[in-house]
Protein backbone atom coordinates (compact mmCIF):
# COMPACT_ATOMS: atom_id res chain seq x y z
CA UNK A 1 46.75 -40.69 -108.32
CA UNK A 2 46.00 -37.11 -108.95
CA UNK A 3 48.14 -34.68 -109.70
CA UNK A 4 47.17 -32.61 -106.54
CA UNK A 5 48.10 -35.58 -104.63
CA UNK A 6 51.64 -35.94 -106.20
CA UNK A 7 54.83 -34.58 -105.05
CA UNK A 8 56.00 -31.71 -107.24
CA UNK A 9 58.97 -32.45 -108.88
CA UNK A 10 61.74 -29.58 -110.65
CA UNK A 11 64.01 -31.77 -112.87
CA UNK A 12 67.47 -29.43 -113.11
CA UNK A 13 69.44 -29.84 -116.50
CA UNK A 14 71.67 -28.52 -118.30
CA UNK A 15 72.17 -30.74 -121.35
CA UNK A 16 70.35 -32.86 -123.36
CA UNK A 17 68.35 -34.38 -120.11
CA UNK A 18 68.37 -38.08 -120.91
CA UNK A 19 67.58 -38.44 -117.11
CA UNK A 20 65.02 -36.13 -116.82
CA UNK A 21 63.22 -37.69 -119.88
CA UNK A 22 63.43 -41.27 -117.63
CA UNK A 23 61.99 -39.47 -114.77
CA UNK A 24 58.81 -37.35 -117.21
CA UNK A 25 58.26 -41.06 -118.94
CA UNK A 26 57.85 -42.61 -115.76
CA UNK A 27 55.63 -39.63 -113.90
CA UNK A 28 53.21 -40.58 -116.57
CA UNK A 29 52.06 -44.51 -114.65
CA UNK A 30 48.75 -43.64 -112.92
CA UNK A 31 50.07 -44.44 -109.39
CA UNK A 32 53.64 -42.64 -109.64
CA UNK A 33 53.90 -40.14 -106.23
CA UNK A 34 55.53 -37.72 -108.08
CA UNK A 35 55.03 -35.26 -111.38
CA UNK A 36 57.54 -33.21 -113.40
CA UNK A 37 56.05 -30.06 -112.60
CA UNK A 38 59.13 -28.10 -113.85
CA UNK A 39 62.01 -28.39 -116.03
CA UNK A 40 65.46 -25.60 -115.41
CA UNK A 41 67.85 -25.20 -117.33
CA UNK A 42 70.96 -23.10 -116.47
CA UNK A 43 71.38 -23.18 -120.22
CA UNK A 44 68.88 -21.90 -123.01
CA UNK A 45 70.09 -24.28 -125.70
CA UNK A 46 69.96 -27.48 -123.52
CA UNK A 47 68.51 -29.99 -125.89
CA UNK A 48 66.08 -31.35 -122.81
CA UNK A 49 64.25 -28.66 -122.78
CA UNK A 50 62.88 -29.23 -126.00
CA UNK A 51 61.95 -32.32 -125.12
CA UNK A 52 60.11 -31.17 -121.89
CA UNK A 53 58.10 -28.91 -123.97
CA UNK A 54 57.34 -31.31 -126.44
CA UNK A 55 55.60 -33.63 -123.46
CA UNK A 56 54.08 -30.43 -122.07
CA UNK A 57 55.90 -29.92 -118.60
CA UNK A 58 56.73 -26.24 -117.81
CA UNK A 59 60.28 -25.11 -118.43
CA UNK A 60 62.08 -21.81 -117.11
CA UNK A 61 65.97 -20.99 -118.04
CA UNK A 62 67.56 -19.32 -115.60
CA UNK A 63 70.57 -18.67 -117.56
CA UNK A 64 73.85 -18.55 -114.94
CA UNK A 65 75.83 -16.41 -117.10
CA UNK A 66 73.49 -13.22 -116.37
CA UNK A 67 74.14 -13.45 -112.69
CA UNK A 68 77.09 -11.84 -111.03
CA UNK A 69 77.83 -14.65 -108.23
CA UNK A 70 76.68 -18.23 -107.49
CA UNK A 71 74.67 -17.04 -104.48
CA UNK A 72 72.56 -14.46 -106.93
CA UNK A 73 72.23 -17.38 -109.64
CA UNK A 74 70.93 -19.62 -106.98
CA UNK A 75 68.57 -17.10 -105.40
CA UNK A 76 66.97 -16.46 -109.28
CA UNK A 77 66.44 -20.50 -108.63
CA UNK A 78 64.59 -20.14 -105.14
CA UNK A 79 62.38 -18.05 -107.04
CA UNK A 80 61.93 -20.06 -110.22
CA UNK A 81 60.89 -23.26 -108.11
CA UNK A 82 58.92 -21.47 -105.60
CA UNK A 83 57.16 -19.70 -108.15
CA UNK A 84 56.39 -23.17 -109.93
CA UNK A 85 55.12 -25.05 -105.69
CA UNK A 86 57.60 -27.82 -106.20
CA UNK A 87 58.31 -29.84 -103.36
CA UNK A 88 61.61 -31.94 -104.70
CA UNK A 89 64.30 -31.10 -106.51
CA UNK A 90 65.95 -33.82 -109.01
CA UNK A 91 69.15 -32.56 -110.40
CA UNK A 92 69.43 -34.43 -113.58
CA UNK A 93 73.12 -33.75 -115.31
CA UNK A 94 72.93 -30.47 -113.82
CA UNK A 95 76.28 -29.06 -114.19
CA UNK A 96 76.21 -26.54 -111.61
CA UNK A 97 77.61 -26.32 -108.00
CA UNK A 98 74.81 -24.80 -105.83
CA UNK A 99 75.97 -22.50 -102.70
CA UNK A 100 75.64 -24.01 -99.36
CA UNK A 101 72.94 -21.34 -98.77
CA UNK A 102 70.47 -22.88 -101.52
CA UNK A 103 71.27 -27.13 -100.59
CA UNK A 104 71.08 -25.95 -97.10
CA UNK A 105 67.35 -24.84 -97.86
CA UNK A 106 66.66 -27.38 -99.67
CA UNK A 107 68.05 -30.13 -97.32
CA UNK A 108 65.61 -33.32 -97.52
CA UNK A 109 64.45 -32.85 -100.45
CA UNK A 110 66.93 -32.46 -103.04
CA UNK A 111 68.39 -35.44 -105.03
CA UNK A 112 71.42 -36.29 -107.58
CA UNK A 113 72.16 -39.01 -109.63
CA UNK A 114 75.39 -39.55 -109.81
CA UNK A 115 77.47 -41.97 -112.75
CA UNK A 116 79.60 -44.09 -109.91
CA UNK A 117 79.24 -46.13 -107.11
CA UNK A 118 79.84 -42.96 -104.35
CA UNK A 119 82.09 -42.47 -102.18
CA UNK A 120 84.21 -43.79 -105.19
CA UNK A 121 84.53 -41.52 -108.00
CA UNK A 122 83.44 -38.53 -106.39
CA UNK A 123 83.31 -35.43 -109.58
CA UNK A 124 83.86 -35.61 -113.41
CA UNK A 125 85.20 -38.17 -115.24
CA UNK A 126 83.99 -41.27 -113.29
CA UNK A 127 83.81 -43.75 -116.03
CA UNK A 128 87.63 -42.78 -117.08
CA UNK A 129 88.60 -43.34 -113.31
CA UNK A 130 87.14 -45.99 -112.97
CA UNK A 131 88.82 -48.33 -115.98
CA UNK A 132 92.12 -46.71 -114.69
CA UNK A 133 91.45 -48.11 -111.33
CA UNK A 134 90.84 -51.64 -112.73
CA UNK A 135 87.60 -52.18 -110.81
CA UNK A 136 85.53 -55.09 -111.20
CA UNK A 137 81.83 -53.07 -110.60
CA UNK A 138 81.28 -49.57 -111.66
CA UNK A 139 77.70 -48.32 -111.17
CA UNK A 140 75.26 -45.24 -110.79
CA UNK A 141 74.05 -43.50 -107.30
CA UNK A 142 70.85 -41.95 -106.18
CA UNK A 143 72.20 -39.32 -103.37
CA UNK A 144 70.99 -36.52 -101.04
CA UNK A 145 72.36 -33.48 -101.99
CA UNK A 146 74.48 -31.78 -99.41
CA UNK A 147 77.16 -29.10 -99.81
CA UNK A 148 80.03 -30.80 -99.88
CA UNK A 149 80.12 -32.73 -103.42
CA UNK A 150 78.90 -35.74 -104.08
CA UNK A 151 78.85 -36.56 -100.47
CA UNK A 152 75.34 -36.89 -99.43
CA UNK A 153 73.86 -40.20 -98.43
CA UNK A 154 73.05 -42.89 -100.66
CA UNK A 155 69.31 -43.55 -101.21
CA UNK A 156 69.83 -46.44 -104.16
CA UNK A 157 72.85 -47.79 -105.91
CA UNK A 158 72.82 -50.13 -109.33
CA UNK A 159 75.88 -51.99 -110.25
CA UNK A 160 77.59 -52.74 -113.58
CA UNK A 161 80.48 -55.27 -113.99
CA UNK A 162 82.95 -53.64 -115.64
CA UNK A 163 84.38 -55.57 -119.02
CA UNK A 164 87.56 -57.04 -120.72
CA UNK A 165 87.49 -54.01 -123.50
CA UNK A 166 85.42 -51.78 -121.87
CA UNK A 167 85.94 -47.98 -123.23
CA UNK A 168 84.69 -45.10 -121.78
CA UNK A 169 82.24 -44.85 -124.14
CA UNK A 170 80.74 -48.55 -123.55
CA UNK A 171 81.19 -48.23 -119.81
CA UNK A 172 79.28 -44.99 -119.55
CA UNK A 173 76.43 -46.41 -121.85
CA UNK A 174 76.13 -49.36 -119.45
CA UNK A 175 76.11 -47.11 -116.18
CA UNK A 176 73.50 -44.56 -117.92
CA UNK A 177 70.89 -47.27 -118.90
CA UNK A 178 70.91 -47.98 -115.14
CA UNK A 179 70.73 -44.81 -114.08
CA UNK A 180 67.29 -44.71 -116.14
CA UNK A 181 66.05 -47.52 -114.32
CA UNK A 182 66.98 -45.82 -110.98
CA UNK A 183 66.36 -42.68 -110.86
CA UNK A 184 62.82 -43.09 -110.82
CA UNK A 185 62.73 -45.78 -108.89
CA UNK A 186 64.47 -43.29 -106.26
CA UNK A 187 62.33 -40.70 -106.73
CA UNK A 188 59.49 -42.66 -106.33
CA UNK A 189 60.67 -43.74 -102.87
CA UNK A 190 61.57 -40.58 -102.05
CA UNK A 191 58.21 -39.09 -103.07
CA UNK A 192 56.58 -41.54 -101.17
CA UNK A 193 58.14 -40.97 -97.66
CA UNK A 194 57.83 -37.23 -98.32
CA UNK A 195 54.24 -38.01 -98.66
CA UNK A 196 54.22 -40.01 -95.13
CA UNK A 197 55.64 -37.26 -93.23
């Protein structure tokens, strides 16, 4: 597939990106729907966006810290990924709450992973929850973005059994591998149908 036939892609970060590298990896299979056409950061020392340089995708900062309200941060965003023709957005450990205003915009075609098996565990600190809860099954979430949090519609859900002995630490590592198999797998979907429309 070409890349003028592929959905453009913006992969939003603000950390080291391990999600956004599973999504760039798997935009490089001849018949993926979709390319990384940008990587954002909201932070200039996120460690992804090394990496994204590194494998030659675009990268902008748009640092939130300069702005003086969410709705001027997000509107530096509108311009960053119109400027760059994406299509989708794939928030990827971005730690940021966008304004109605920008999801709003963006309805349809703006996606989260999210480390839980939503509605449970909406916010931070699912894996801690989780083992506090004594589930059996913990698990990742490929969502719509809407603007309440975490609260958009499930697209694709992997499950992990949760462990005698599990920690935080080897319950989160569990969830995250899956959420490397998924996320792409989502997007590809997601890409696809965007393309049918």
């Amino acid at each position: 597939m070409t890349d003028r036939a592929r959905v453009r892609v913006a992969a939003l970060i603000s950390g080291r990106g391990s999600n956004m590298q599973a999504l760039v990896e798997a935009a490089r299979a001849p018949d993926c729907p979709f390319m990384i056409a940008l990587v954002l950061s909201n932070r200039p020392d996120a460690a992804g966006l090394d990496f994204s340089r590194r494998a030659g995708v675009a990268t902008e900062v748009v640092d939130h810290k300069a702005f003086a309200s969410r709705e001027a941060f997000d509107a530096a965003l509108d311009v960053a990924l119109d400027a760059h023709g994406v299509d989708l957005v794939a928030l990827a450990g971005f730690m940021r709450v966008l304004s109605a205003g920008f999801v709003e915009r963006r309805a349809g075609r703006m996606i989260n992973v999210h480390p839980s098996l939503l509605p449970q565990f909406r916010g931070l600190h699912t894996h801690r929850r989780a083992l506090e809860a004594g589930v059996a099954e913990h698990g990742c979430t490929v969502h719509w973005v809407t603007p309440g949090l975490d609260e958009g519609a499930p697209i694709a859900q992997a499950r992990v059994p949760v462990l005698p002995g599990d920690t935080e630490e080897t319950l989160a590592a569990r969830v995250l591998a899956q959420e490397h198999r998924l996320y792409p797998q989502a997007l590809a979907s997601v890409a696809q149908n965007l393309h049918a429309r």
